[in-house]
Protein backbone atom coordinates (compact mmCIF):
# COMPACT_ATOMS: atom_id res chain seq x y z
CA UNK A 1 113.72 109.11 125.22
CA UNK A 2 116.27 106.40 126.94
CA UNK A 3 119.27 108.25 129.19
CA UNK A 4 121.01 105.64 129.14
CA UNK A 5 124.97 104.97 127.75
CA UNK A 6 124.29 102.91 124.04
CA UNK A 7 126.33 99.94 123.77
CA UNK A 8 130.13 100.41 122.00
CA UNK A 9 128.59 98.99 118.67
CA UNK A 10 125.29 99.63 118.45
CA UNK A 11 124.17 102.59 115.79
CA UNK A 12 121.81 104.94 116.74
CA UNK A 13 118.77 105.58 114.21
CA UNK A 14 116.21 107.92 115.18
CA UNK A 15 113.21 109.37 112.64
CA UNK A 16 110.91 112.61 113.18
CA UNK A 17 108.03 113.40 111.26
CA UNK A 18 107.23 117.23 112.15
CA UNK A 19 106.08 119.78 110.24
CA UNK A 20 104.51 119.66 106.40
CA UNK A 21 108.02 118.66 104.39
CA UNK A 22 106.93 116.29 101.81
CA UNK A 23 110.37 114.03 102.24
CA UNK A 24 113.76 115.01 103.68
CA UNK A 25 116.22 112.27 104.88
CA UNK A 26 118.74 112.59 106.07
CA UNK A 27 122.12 110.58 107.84
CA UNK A 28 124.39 111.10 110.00
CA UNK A 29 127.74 109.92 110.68
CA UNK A 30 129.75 110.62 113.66
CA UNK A 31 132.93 110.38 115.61
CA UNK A 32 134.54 112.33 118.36
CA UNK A 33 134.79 115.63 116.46
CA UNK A 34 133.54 115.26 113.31
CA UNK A 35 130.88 114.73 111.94
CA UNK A 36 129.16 113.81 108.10
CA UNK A 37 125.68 114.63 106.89
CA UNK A 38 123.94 113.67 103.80
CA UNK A 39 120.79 115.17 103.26
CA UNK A 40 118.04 114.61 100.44
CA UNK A 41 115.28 116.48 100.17
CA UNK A 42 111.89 116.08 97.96
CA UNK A 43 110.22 118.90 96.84
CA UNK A 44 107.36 117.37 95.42
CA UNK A 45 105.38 113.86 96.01
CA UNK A 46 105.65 113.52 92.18
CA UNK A 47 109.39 111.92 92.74
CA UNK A 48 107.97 109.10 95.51
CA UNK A 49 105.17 108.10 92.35
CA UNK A 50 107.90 108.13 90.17
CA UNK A 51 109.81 105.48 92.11
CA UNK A 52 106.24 103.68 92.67
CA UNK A 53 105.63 103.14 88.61
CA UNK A 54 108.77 102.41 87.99
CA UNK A 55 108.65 99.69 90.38
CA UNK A 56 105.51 98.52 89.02
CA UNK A 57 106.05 98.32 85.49
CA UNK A 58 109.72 96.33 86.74
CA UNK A 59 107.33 93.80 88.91
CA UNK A 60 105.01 93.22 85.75
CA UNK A 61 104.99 89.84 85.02
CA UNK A 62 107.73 88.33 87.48
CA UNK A 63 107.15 85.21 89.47
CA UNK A 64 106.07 85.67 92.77
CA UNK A 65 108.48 86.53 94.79
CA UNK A 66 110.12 88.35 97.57
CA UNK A 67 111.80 91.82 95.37
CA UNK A 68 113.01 95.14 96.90
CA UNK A 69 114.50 98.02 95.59
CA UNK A 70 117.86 96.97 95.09
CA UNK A 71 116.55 94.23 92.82
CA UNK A 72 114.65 97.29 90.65
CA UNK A 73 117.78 99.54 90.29
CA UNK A 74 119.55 96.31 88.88
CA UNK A 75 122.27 97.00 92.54
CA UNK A 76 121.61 93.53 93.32
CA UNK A 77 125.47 91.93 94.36
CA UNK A 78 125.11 88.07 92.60
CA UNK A 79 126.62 85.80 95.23
């Protein structure tokens, strides 16, 4: 791993894979003496193919494009 001091404004992002958890995420955010954690965890793969179909049956019969995630939830900010 690197030893060295991270820049003032750069954010740290690390990711393990260890183990036989199916999904667990989680993020960290962190000061001098606090610290806040939010943690999902999935139980099953069934909730990844979930996401998968849903995203396929949105991306039926669009144009080609470039979509994402944000643009299937309907979060997309209009500028």
């Amino acid at each position: 791993g690197q030893t060295a001091k991270r820049p003032a404004r750069q954010i740290a992002v690390h990711a393990l894979r260890i183990g036989d958890v199916v999904g667990e995420h989680e993020v960290h955010f962190g000061t001098l003496g606090e610290t806040l954690t939010i943690k999902h965890s999935a139980h099953t793969r069934d909730t990844f193919a979930q996401g998968a179909l849903r995203a396929a049956t949105w991306l039926a019969g669009k144009p080609a494009g470039r979509y994402d995630m944000q643009d299937v939830l309907g979060l997309r900010l209009e500028a």
